[in-house]
N, C-alpha and C. Protein backbone atom coordinates (compact mmCIF):
# COMPACT_ATOMS: atom_id res chain seq x y z
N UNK A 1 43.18 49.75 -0.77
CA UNK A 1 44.35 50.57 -0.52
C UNK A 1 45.19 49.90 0.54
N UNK A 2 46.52 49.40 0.45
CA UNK A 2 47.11 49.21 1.14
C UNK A 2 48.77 50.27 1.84
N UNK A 3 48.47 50.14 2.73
CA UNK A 3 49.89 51.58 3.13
C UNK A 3 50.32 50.61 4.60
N UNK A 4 51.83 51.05 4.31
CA UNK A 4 52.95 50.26 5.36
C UNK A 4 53.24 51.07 6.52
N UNK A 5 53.50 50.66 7.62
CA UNK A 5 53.27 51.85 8.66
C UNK A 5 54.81 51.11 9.44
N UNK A 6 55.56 52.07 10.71
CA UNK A 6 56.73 51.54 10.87
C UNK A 6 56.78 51.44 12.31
N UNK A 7 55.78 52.07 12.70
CA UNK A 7 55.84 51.87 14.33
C UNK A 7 54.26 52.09 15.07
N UNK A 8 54.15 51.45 16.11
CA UNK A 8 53.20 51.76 16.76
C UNK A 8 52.47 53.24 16.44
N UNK A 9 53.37 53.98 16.75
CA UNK A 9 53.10 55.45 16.78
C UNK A 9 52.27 55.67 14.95
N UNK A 10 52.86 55.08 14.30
CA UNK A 10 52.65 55.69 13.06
C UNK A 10 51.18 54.74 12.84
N UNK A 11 50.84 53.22 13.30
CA UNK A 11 49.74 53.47 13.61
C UNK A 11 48.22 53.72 14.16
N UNK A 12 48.80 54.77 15.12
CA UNK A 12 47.81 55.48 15.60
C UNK A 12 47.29 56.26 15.04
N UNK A 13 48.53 57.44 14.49
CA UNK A 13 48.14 58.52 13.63
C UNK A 13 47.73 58.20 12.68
N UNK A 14 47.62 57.16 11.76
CA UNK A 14 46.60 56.86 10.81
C UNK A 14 45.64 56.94 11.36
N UNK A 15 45.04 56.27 12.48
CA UNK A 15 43.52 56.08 13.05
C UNK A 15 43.61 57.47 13.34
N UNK A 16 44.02 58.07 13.67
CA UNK A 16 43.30 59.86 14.14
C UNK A 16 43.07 60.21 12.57
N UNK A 17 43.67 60.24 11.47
CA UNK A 17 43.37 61.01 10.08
C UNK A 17 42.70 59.92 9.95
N UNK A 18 42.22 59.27 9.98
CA UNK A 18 40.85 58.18 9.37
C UNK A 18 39.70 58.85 10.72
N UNK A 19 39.73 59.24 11.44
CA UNK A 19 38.43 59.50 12.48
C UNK A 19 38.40 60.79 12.04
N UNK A 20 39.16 62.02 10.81
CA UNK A 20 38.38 63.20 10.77
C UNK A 20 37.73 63.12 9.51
N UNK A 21 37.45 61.53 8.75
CA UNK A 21 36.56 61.81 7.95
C UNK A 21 35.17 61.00 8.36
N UNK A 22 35.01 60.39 9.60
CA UNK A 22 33.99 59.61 10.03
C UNK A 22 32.82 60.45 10.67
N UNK A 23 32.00 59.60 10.72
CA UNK A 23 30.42 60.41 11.22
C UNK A 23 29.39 59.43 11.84
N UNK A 24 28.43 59.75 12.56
CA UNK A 24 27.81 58.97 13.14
C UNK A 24 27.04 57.84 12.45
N UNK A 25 26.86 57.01 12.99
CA UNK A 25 26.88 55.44 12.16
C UNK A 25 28.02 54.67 11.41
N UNK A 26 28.99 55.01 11.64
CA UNK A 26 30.05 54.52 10.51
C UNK A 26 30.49 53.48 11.63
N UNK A 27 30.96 52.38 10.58
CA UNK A 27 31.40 51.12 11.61
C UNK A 27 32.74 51.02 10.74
N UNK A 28 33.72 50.57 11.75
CA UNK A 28 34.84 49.85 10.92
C UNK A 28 35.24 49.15 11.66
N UNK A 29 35.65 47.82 10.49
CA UNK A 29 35.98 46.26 11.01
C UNK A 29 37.38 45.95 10.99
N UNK A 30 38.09 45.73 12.30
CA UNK A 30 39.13 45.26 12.18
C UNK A 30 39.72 43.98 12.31
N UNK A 31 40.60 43.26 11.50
CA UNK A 31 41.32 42.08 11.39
C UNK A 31 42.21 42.18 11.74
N UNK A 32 43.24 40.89 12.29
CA UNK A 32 44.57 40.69 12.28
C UNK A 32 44.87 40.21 13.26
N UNK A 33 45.83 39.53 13.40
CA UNK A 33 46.72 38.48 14.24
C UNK A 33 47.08 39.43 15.80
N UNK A 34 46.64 38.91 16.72
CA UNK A 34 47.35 38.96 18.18
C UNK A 34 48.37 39.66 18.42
N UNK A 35 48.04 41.17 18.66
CA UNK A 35 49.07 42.04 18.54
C UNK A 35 49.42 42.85 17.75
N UNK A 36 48.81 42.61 16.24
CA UNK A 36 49.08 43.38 15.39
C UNK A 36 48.78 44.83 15.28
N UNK A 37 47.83 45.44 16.13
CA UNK A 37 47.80 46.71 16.31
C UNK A 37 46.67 47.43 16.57
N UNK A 38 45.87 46.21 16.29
CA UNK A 38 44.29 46.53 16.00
C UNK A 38 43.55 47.44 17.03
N UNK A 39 44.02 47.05 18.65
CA UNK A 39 43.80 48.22 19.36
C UNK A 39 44.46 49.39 19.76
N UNK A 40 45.63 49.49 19.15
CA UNK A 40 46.79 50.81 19.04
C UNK A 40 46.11 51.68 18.57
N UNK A 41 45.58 50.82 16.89
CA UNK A 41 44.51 51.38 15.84
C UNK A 41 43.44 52.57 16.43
N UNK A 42 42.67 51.63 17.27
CA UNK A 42 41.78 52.38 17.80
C UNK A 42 41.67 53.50 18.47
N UNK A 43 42.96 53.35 19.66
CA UNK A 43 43.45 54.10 20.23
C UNK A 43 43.32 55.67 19.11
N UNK A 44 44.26 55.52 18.15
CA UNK A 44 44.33 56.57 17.44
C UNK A 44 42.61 57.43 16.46
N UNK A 45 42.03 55.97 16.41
CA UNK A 45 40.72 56.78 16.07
C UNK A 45 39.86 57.65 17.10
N UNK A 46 39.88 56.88 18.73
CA UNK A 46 39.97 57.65 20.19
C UNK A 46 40.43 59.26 19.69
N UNK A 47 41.63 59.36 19.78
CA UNK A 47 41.99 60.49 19.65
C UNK A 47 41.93 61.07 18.90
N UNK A 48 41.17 60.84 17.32
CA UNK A 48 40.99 61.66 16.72
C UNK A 48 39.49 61.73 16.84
N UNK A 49 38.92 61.31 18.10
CA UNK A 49 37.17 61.86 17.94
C UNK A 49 37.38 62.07 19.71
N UNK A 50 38.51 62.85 20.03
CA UNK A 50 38.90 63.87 21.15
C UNK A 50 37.81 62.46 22.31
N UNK A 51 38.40 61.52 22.41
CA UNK A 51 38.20 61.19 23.58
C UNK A 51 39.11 61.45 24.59
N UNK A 52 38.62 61.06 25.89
CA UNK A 52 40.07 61.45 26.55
C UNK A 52 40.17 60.68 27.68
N UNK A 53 39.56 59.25 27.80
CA UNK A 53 39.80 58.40 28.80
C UNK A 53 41.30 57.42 28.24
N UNK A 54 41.41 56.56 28.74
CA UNK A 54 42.27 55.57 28.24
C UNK A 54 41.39 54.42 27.39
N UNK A 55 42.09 53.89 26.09
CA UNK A 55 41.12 53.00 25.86
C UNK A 55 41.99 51.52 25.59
N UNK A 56 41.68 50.39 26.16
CA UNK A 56 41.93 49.14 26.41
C UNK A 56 40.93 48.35 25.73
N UNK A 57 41.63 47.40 25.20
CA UNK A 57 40.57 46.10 24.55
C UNK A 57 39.53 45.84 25.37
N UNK A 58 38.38 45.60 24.63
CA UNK A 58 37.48 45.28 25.11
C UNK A 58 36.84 43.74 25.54
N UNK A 59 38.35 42.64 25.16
CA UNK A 59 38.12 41.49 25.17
C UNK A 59 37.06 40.91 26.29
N UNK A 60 36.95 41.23 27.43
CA UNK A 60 35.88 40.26 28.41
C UNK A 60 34.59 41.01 28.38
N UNK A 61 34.68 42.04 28.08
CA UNK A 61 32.95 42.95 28.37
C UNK A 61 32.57 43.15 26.72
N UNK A 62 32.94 42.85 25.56
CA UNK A 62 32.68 42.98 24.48
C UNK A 62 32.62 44.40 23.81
N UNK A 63 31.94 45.15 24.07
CA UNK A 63 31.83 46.69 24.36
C UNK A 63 32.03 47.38 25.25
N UNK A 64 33.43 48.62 24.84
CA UNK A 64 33.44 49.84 25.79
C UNK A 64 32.31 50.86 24.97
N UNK A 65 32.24 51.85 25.31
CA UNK A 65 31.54 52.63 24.99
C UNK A 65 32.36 54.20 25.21
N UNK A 66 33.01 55.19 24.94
CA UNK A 66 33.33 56.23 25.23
C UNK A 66 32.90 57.30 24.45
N UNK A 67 32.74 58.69 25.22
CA UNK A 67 32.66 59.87 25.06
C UNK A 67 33.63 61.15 24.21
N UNK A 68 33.54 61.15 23.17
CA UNK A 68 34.36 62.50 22.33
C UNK A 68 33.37 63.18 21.90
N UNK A 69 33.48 63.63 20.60
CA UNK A 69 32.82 64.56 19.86
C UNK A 69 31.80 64.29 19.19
N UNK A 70 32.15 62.34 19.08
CA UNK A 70 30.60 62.01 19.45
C UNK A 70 31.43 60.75 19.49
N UNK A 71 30.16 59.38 20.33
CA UNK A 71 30.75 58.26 21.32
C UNK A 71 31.54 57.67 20.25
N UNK A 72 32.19 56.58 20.97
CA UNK A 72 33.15 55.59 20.20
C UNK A 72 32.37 54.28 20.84
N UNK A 73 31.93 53.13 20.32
CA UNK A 73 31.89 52.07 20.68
C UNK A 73 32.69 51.01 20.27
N UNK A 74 33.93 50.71 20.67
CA UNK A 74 34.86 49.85 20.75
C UNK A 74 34.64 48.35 21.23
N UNK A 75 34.43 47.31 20.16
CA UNK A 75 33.84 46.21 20.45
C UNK A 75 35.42 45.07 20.22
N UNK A 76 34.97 43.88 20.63
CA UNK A 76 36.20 42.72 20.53
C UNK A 76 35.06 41.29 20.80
N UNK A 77 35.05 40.99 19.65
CA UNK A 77 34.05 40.25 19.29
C UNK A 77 34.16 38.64 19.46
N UNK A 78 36.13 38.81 19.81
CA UNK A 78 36.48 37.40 19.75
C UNK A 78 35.86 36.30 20.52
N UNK A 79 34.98 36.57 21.62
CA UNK A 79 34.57 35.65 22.44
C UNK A 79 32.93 35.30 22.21
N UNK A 80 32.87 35.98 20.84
CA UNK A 80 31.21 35.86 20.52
C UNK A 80 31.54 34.42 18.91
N UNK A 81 32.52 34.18 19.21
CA UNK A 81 33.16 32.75 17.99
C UNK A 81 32.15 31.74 18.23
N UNK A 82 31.69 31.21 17.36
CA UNK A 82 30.48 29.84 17.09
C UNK A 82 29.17 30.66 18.03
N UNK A 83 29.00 31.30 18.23
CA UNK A 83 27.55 31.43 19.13
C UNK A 83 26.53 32.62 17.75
N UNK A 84 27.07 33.74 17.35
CA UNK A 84 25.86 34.20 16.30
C UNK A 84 25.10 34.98 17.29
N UNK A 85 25.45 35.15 18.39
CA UNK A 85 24.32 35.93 19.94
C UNK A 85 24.77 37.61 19.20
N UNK A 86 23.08 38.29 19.31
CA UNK A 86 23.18 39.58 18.67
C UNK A 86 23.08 40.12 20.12
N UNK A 87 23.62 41.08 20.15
CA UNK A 87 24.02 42.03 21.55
C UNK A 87 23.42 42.91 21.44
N UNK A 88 22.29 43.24 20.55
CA UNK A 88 21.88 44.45 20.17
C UNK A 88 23.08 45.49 19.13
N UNK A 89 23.50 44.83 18.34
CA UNK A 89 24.87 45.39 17.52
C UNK A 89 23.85 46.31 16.47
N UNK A 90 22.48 46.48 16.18
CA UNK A 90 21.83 47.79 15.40
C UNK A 90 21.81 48.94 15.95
N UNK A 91 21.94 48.87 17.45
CA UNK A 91 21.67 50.04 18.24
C UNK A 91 23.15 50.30 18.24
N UNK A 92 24.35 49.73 17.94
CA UNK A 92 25.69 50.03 17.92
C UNK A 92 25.72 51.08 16.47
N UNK A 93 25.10 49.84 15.34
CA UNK A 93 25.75 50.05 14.18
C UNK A 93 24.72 51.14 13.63
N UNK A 94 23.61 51.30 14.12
CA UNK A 94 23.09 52.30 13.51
C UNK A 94 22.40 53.68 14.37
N UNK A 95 23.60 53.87 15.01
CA UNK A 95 23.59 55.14 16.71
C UNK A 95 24.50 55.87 16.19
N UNK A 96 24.26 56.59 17.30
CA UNK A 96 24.91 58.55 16.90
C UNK A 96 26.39 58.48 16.94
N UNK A 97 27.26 57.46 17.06
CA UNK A 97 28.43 56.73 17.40
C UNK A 97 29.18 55.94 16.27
N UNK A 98 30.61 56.30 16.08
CA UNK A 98 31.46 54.88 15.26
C UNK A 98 31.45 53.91 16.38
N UNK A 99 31.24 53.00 15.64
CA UNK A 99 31.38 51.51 15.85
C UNK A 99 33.14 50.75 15.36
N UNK A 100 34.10 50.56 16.35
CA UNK A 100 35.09 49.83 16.19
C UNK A 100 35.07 48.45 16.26
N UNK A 101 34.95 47.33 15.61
CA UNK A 101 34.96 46.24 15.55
C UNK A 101 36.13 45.34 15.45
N UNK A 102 36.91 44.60 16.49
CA UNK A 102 37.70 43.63 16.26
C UNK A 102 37.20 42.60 16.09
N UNK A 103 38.11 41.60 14.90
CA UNK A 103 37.49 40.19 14.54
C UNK A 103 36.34 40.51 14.83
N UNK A 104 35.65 41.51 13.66
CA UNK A 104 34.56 41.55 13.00
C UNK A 104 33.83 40.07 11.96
N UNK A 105 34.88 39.24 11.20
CA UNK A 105 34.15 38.22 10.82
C UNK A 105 33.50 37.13 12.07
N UNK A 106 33.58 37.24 13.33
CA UNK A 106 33.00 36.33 14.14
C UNK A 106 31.25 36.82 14.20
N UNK A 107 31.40 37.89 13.73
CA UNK A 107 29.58 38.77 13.43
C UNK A 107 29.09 39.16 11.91
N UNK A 108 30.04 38.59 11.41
CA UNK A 108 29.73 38.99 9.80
C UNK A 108 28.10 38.97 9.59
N UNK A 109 27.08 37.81 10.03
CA UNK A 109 25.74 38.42 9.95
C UNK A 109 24.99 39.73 9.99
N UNK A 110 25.96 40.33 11.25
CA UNK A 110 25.05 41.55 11.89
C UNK A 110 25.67 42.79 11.33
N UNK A 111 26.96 42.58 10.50
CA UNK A 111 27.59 43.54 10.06
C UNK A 111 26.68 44.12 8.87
N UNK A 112 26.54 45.78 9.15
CA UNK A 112 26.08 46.29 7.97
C UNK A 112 26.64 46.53 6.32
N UNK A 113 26.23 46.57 5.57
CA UNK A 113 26.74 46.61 4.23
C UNK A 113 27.65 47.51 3.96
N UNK A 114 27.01 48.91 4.47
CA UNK A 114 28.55 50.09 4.42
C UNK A 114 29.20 49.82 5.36
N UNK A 115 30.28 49.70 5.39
CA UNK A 115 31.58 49.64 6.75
C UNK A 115 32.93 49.72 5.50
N UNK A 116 33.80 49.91 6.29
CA UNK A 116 35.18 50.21 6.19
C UNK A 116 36.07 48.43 6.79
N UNK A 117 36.44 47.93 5.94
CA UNK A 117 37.10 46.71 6.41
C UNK A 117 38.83 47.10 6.07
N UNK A 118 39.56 46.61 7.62
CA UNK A 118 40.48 47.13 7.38
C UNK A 118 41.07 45.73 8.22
N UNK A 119 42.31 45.16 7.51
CA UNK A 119 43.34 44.16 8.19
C UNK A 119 44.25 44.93 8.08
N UNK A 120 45.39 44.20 9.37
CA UNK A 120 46.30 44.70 9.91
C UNK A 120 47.16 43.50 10.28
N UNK A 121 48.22 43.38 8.84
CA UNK A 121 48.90 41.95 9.32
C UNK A 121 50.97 42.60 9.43
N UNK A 122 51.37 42.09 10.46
CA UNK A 122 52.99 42.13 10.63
C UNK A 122 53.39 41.88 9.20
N UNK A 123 54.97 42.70 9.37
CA UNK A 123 55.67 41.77 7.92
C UNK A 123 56.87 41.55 8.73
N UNK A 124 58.04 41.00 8.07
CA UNK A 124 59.21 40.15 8.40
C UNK A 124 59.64 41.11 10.00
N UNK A 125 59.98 42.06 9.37
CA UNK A 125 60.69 43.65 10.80
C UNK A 125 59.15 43.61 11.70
N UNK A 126 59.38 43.03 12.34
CA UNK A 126 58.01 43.24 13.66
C UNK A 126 57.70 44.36 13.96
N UNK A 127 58.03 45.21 13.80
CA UNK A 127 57.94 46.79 13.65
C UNK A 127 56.97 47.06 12.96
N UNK A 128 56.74 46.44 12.02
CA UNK A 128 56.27 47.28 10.28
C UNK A 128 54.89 46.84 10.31
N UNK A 129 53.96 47.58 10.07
CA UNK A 129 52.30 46.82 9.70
C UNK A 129 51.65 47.08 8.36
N UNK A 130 51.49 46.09 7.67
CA UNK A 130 50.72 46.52 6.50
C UNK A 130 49.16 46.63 6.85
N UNK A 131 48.78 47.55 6.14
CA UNK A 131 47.32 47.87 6.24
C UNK A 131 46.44 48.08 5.27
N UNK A 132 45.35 46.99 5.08
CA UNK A 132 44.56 46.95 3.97
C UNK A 132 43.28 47.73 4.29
N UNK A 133 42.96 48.28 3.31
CA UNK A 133 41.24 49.32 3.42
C UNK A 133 40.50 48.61 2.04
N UNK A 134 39.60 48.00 3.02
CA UNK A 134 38.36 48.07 1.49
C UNK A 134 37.29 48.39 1.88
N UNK A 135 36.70 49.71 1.10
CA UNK A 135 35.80 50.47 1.33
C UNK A 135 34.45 49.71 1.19
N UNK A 136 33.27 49.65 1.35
CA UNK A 136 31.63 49.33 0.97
C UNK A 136 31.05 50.49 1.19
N UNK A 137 31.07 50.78 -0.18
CA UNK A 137 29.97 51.82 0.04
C UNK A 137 30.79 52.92 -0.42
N UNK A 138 29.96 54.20 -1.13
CA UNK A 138 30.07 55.68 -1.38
C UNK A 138 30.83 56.49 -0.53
N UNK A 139 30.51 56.30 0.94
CA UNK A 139 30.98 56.96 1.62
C UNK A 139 32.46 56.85 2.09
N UNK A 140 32.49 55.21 2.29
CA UNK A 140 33.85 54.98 2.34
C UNK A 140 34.85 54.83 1.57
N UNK A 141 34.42 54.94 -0.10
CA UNK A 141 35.04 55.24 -0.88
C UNK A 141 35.73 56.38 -0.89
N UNK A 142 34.97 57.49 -0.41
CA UNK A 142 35.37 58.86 -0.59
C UNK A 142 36.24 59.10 0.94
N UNK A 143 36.21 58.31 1.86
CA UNK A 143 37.03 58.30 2.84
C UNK A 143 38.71 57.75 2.36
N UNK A 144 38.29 56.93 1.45
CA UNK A 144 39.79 56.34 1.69
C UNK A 144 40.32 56.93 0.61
N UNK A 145 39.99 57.53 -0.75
CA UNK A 145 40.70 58.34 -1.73
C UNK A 145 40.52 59.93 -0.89
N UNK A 146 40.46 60.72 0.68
CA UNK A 146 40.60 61.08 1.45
C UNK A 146 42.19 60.95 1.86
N UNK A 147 41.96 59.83 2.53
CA UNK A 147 43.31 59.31 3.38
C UNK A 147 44.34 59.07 2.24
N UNK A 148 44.18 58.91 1.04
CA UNK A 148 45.18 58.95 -0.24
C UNK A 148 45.69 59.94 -0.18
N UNK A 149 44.88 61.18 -0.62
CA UNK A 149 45.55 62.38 -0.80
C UNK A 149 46.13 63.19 -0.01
């Protein structure tokens, strides 16, 4: 599924209506170029699982960890490139918690089979983000013909 979004704002509020069909263990992997939105993204899944701190990339500590309705673990994986070092990412990916993953292919090993893979690339109007969903798995199938309707 791909859907065009026109401003920052618009996507966040995708990530809040994508966090009221998620549940504990669900991971989703995000892609895309430097800036493209990927932690705006998150931001909006934050708020749709009622966190209420501020949430900032996680680029130097790899994992934040926050508190809603149930945790968010917000990862940024970019500095784990050529090394394959497991951080304990089962106790991420398979805990009472979504798992947010930026540049998720730098862990593609440790990534579980169900997840939600989602890129997030600019088009010409720097404004505009296209956004791809490909589901793995039952569950996230039924998430994203969800976010269709």
């Amino acid at each position: 599924m791909k859907i065009q979004l026109g401003s920052p704002e618009e996507t966040k509020s995708f990530g809040e209506r994508l966090a009221k069909s998620l549940r504990p263990g669900d991971v989703i992997t995000l892609e895309g170029q430097l800036g493209s939105g990927k932690t705006t993204f998150t931001k909006g899944i934050a708020s749709g699982l009622e966190v209420k701190r501020h949430i900032t990339s996680p680029t130097f500590t790899i994992v934040k960890e926050y508190r809603g309705k149930m945790p968010l673990y917000h990862m940024d994986v970019y500095r784990l490139e050529d090394s394959l070092e497991d951080i304990g990412f089962d106790e991420y990916f398979h805990g009472n918690g979504v798992s947010v993953v930026e540049w998720a292919g730098f862990i593609e090993p440790f990534l579980p089979v169900d997840r939600l893979e989602i890129s997030i690339h600019y088009t010409e109007n720097k404004d505009m983000r296209v956004i791809d969903l490909k589901p793995h798995g039952s569950h996230f199938e039924q998430v994203v013909n969800e976010l269709k309707g």
